[in-house]
C-alpha atoms as a PDB file:
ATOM      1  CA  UNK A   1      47.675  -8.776  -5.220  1.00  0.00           C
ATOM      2  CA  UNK A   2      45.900  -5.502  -4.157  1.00  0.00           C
ATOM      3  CA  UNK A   3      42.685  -6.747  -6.041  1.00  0.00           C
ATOM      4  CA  UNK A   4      42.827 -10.277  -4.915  1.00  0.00           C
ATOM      5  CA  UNK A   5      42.881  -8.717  -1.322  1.00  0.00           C
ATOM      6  CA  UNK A   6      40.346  -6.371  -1.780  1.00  0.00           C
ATOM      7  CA  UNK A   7      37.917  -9.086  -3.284  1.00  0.00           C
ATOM      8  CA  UNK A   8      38.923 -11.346  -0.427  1.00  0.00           C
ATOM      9  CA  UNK A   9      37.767  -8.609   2.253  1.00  0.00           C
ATOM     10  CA  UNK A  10      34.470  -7.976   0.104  1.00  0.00           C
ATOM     11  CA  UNK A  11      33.407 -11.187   0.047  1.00  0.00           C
ATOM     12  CA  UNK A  12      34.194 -11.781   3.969  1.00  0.00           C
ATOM     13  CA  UNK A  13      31.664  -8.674   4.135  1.00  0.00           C
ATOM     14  CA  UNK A  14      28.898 -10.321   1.800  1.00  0.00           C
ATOM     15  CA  UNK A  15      28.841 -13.204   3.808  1.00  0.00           C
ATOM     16  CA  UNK A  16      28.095 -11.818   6.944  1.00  0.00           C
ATOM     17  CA  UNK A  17      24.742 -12.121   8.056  1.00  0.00           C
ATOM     18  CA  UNK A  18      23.693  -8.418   8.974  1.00  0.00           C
ATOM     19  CA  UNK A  19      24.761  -7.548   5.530  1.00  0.00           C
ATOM     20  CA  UNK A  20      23.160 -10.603   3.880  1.00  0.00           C
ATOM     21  CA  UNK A  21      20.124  -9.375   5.337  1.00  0.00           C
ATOM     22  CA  UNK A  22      20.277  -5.797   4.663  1.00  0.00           C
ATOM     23  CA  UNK A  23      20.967  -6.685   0.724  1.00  0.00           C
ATOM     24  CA  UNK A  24      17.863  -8.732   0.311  1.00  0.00           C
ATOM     25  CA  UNK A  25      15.539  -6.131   2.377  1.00  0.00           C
ATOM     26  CA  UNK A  26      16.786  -3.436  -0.019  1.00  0.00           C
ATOM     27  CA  UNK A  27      15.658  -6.157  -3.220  1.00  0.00           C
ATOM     28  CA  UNK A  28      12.593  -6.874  -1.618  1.00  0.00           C
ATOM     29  CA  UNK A  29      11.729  -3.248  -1.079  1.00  0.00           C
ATOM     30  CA  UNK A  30      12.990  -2.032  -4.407  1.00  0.00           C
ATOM     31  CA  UNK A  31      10.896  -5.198  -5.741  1.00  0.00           C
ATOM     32  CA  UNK A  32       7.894  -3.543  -4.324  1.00  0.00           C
ATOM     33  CA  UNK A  33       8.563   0.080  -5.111  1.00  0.00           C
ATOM     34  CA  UNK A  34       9.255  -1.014  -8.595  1.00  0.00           C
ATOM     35  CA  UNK A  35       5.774  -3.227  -8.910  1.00  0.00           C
ATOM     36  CA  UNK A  36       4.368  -0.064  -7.576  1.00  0.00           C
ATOM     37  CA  UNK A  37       5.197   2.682  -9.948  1.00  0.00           C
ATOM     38  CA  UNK A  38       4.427  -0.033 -12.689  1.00  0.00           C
ATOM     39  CA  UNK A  39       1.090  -1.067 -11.511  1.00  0.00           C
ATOM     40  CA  UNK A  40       0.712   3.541 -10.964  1.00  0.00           C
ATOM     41  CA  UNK A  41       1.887   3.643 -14.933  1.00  0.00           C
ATOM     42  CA  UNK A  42      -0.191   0.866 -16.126  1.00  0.00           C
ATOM     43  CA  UNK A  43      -3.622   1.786 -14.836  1.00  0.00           C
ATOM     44  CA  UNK A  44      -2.875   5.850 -15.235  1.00  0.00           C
ATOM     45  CA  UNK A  45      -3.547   7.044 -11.372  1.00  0.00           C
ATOM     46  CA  UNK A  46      -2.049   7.808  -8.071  1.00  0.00           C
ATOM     47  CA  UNK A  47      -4.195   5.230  -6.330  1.00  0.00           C
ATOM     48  CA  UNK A  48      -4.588   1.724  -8.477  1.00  0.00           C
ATOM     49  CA  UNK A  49      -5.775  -0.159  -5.309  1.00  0.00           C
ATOM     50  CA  UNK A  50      -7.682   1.082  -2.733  1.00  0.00           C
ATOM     51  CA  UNK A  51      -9.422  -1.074   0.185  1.00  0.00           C
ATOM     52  CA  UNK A  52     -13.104   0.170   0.740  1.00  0.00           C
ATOM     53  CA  UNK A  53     -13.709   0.852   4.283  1.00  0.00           C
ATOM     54  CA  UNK A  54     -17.282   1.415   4.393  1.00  0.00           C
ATOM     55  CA  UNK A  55     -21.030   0.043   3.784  1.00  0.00           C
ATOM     56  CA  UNK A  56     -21.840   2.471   1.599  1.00  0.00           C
ATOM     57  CA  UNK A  57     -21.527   0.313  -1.273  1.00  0.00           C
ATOM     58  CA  UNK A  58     -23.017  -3.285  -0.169  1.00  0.00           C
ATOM     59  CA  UNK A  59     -24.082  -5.410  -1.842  1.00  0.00           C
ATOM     60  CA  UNK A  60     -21.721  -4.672  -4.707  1.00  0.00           C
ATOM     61  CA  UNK A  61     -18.687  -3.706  -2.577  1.00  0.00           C
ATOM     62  CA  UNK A  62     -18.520  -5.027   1.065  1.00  0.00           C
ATOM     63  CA  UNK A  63     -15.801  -3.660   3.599  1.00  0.00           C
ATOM     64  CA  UNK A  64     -12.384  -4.793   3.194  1.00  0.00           C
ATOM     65  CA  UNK A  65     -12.762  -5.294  -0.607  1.00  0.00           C
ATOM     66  CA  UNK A  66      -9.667  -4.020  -2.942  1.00  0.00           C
ATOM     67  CA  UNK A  67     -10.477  -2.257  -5.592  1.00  0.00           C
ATOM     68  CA  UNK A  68      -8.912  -1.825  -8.842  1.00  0.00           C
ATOM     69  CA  UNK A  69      -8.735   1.854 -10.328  1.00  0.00           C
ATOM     70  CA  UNK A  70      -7.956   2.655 -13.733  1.00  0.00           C
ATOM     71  CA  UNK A  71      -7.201   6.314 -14.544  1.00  0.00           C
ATOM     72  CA  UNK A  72      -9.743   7.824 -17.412  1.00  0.00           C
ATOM     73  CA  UNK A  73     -11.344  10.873 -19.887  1.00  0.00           C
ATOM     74  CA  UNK A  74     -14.169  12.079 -17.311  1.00  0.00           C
ATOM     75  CA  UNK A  75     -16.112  12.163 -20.690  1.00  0.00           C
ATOM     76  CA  UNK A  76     -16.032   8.027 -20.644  1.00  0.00           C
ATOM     77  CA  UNK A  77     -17.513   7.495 -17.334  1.00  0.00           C
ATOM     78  CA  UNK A  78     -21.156   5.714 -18.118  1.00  0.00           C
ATOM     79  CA  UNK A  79     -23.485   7.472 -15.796  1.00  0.00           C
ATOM     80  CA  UNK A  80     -26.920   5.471 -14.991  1.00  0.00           C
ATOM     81  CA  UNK A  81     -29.814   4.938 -12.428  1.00  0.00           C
ATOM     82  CA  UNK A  82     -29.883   2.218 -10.254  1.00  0.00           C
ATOM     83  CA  UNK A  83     -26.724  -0.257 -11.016  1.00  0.00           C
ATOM     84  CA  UNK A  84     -26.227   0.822 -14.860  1.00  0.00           C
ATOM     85  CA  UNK A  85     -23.106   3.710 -14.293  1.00  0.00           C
ATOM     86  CA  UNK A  86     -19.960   3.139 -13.690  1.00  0.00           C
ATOM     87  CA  UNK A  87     -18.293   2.911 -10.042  1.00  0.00           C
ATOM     88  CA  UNK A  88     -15.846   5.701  -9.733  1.00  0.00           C
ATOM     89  CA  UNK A  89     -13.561   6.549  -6.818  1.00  0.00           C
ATOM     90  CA  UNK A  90     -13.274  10.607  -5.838  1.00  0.00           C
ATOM     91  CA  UNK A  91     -11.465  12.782  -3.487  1.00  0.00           C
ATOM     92  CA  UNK A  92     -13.961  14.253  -0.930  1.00  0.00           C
ATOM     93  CA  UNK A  93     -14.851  17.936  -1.827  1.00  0.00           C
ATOM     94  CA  UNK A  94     -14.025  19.106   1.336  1.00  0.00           C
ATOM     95  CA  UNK A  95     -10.771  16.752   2.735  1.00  0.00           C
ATOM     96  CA  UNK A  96      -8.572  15.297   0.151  1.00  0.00           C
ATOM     97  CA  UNK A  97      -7.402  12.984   2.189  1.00  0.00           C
ATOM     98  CA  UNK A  98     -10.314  11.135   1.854  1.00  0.00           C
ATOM     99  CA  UNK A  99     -11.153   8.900  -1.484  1.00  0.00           C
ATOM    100  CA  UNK A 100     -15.078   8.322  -1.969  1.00  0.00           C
ATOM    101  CA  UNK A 101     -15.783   5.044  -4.094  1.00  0.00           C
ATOM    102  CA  UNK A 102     -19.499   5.894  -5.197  1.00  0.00           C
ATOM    103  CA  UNK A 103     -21.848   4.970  -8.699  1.00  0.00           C
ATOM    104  CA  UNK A 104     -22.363   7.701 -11.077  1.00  0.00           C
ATOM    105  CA  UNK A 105     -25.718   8.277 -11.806  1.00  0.00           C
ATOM    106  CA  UNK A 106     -26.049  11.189 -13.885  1.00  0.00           C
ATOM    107  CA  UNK A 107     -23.403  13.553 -15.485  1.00  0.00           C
ATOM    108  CA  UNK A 108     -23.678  17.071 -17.300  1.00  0.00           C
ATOM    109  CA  UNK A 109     -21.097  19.443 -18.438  1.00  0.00           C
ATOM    110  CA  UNK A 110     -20.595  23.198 -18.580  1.00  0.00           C
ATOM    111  CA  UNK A 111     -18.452  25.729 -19.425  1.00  0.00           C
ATOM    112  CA  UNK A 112     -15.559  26.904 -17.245  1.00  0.00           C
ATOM    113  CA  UNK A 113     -12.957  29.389 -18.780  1.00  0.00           C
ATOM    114  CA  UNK A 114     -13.647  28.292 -21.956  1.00  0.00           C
ATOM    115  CA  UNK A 115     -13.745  24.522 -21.046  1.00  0.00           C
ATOM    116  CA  UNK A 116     -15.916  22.196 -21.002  1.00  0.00           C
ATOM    117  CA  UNK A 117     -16.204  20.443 -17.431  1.00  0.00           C
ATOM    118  CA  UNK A 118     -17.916  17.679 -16.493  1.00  0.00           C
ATOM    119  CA  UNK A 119     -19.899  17.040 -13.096  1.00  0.00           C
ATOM    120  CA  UNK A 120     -21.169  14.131 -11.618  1.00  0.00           C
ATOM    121  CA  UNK A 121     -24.160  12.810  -9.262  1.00  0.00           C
ATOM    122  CA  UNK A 122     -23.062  10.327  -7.528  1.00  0.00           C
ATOM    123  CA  UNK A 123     -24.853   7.598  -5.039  1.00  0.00           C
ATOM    124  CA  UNK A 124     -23.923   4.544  -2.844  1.00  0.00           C
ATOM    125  CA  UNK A 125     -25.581   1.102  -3.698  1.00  0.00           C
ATOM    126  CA  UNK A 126     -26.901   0.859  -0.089  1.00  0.00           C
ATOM    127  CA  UNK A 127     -27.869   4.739   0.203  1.00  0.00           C
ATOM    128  CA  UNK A 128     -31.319   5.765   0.125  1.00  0.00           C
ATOM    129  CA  UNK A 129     -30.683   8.260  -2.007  1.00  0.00           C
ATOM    130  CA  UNK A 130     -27.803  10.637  -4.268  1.00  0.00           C
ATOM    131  CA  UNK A 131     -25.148  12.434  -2.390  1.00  0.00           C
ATOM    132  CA  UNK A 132     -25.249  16.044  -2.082  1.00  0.00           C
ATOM    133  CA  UNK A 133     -21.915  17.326  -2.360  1.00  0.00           C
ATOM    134  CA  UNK A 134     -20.845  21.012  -1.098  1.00  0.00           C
ATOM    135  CA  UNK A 135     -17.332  22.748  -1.565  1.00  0.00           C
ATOM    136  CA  UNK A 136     -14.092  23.040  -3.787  1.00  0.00           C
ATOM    137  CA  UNK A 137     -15.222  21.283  -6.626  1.00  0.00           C
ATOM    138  CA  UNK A 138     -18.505  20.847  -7.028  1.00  0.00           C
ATOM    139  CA  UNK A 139     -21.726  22.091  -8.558  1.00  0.00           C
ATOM    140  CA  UNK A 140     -24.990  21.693  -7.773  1.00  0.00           C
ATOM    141  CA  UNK A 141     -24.319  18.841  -5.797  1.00  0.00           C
ATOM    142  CA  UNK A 142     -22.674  17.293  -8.124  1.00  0.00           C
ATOM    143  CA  UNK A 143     -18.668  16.846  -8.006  1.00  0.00           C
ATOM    144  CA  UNK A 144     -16.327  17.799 -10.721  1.00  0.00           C
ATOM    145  CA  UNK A 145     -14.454  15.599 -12.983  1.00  0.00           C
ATOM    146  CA  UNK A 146     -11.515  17.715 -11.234  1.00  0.00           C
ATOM    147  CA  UNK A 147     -11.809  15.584  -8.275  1.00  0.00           C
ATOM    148  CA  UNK A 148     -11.927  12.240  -9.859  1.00  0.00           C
ATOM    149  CA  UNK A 149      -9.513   9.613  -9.155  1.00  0.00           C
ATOM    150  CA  UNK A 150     -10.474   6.468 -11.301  1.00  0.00           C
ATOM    151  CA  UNK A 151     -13.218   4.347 -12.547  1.00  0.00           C
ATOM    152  CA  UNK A 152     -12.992   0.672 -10.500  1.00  0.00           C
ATOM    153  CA  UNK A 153     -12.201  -2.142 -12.939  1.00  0.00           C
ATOM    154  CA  UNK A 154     -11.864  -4.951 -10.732  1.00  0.00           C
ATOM    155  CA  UNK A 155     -12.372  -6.059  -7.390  1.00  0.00           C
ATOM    156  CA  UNK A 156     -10.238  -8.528  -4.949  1.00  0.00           C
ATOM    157  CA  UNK A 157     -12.691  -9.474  -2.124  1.00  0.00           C
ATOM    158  CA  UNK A 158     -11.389 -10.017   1.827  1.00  0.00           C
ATOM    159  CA  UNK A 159      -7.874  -9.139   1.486  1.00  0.00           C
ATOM    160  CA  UNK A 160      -8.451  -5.702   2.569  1.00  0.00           C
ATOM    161  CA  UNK A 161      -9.023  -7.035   5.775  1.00  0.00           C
ATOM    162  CA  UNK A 162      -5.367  -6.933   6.735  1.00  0.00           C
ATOM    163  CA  UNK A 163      -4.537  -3.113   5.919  1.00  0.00           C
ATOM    164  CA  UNK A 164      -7.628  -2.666   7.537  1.00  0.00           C
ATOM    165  CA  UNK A 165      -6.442  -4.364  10.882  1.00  0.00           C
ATOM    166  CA  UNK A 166      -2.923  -2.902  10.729  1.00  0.00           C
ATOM    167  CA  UNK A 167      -4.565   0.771  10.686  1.00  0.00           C
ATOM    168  CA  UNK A 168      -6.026  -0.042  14.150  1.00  0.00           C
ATOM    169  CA  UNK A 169      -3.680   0.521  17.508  1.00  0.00           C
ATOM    170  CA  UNK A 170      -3.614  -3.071  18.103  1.00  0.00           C
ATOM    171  CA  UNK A 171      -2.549  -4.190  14.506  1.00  0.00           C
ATOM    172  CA  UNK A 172       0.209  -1.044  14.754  1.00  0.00           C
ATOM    173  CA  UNK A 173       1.574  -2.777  18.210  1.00  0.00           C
ATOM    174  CA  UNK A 174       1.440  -6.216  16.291  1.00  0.00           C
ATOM    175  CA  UNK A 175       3.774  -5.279  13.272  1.00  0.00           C
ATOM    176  CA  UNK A 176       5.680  -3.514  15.727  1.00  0.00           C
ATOM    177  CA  UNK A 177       6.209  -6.728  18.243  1.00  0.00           C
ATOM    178  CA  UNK A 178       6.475  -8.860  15.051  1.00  0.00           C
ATOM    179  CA  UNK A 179       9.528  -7.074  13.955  1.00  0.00           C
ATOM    180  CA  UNK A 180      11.158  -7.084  16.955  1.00  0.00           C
ATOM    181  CA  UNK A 181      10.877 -10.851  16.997  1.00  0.00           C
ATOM    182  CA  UNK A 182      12.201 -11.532  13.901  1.00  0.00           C
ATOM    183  CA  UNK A 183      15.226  -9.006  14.833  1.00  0.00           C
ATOM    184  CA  UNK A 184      15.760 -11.517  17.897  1.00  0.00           C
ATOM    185  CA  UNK A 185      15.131 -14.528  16.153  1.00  0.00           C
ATOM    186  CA  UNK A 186      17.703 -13.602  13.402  1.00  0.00           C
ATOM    187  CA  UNK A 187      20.611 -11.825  15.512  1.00  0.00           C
ATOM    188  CA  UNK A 188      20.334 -13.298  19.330  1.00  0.00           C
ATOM    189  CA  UNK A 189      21.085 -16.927  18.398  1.00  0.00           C
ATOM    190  CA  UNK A 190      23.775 -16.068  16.287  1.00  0.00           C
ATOM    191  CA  UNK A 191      25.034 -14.071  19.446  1.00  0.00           C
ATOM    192  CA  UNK A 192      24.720 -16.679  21.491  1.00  0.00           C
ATOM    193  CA  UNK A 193      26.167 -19.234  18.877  1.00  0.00           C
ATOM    194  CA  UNK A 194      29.606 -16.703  18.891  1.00  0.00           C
ATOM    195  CA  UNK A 195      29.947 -16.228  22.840  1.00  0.00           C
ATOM    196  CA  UNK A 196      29.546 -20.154  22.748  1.00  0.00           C
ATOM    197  CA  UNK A 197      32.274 -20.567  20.507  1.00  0.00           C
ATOM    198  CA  UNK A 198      34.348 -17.733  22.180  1.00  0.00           C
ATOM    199  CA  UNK A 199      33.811 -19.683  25.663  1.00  0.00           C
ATOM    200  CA  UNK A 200      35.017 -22.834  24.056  1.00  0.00           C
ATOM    201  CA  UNK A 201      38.119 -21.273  22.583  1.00  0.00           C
ATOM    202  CA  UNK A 202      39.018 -19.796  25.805  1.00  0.00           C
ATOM    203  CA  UNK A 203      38.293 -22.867  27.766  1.00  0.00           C
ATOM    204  CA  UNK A 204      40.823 -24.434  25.588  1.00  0.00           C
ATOM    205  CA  UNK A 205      43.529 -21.900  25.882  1.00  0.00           C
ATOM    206  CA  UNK A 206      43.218 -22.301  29.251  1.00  0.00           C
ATOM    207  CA  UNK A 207      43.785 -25.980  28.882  1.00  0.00           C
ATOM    208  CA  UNK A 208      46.910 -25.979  27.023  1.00  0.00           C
ATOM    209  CA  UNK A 209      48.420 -23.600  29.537  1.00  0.00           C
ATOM    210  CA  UNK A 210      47.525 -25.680  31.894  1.00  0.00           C
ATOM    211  CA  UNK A 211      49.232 -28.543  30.399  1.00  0.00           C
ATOM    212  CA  UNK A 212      52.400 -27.185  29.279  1.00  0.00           C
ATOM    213  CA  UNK A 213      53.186 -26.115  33.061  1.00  0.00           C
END
């Protein structure tokens, strides 16, 4: 008996619509957490897709682009002139916050603390010429395999274009707006749908008093 009420009240709970909706947010956001950390295992780095959000790369990679990074051995990484090396994605020497999707173009290695290291030359497609890096990380203008992220593997064109807008103020106020519609479109007719029903069932309470004096 205890069980059979305590299933009864669980279910009654399930089937309520705030709940119903809270369940499948937490599936669709453990869905995408889950894709995630596979997609982070599978290609071997912290950053497997990365929108490009400059020129700096054109023709090869235009703005809004998506990238695909796989992690690998710095000692891999084909560096060539012109279009022949491999496009690798870096943190910036001097903010880490920024990730720098360039060509390598040359590579050499040297000996740090009994290690061999291995420092790149890098250049953008539609640059004039190489980059001279300065700061943590980098050697005669040249950044170290320390600060290397990936090597791109594949590239989704366009669909950057909406983390790109949602970045700006106005796509931040339009996600925000967005969710508060769909919070009004999925609770206030409900609400409205109850005080309608709790209206009718007063109106006929009121009716059978009526009646039975």
């Amino acid at each position: 008996m205890g069980k059979s009420l305590i299933w009864s009240k669980l279910s009654k709970i399930l089937k309520n619509s705030y709940v119903e909706m809270a369940i499948l947010s937490i599936i669709f956001l453990g869905s995408v957490f889950a894709f995630w950390f596979g997609v982070k295992v599978a290609l071997r780095t912290e950053y497997p897709l990365l929108v490009v959000a400059s020129t700096s790369m054109l023709p090869t990679l235009d703005v809004s682009d998506i990238i695909i990074v796989q992690g690998i051995n710095a000692s891999e990484i084909k560096a060539a002139p012109e279009l022949g090396g491999d496009i690798i994605v870096f943190y910036q020497p001097y903010n880490w916050n920024t990730r720098i999707v360039h060509r390598a173009i040359n590579m050499t290695s040297k000996l740090e603390d009994g290690k061999l290291v291995w420092y790149f030359q890098t250049k953008g497609d539609n640059n004039f010429g190489p980059d001279h890096w300065s700061g943590p990380g980098t050697w005669n203008e040249m950044v170290s395999e320390k600060l290397l992220v990936g090597k791109v593997i594949g590239v989704i064109p366009l669909i950057g274009n909406v983390p790109l807008f949602i970045r700006t103020p106005l796509g931040t106020v339009l996600i925000i707006f967005l969710f508060i519609l769909m919070l009004l479109l999925e609770f206030v007719p409900e609400f409205w749908v109850k005080q309608g029903q709790d209206q009718t069932s007063q109106t006929s309470q009121n009716l059978s008093v009526w009646r039975n004096h």
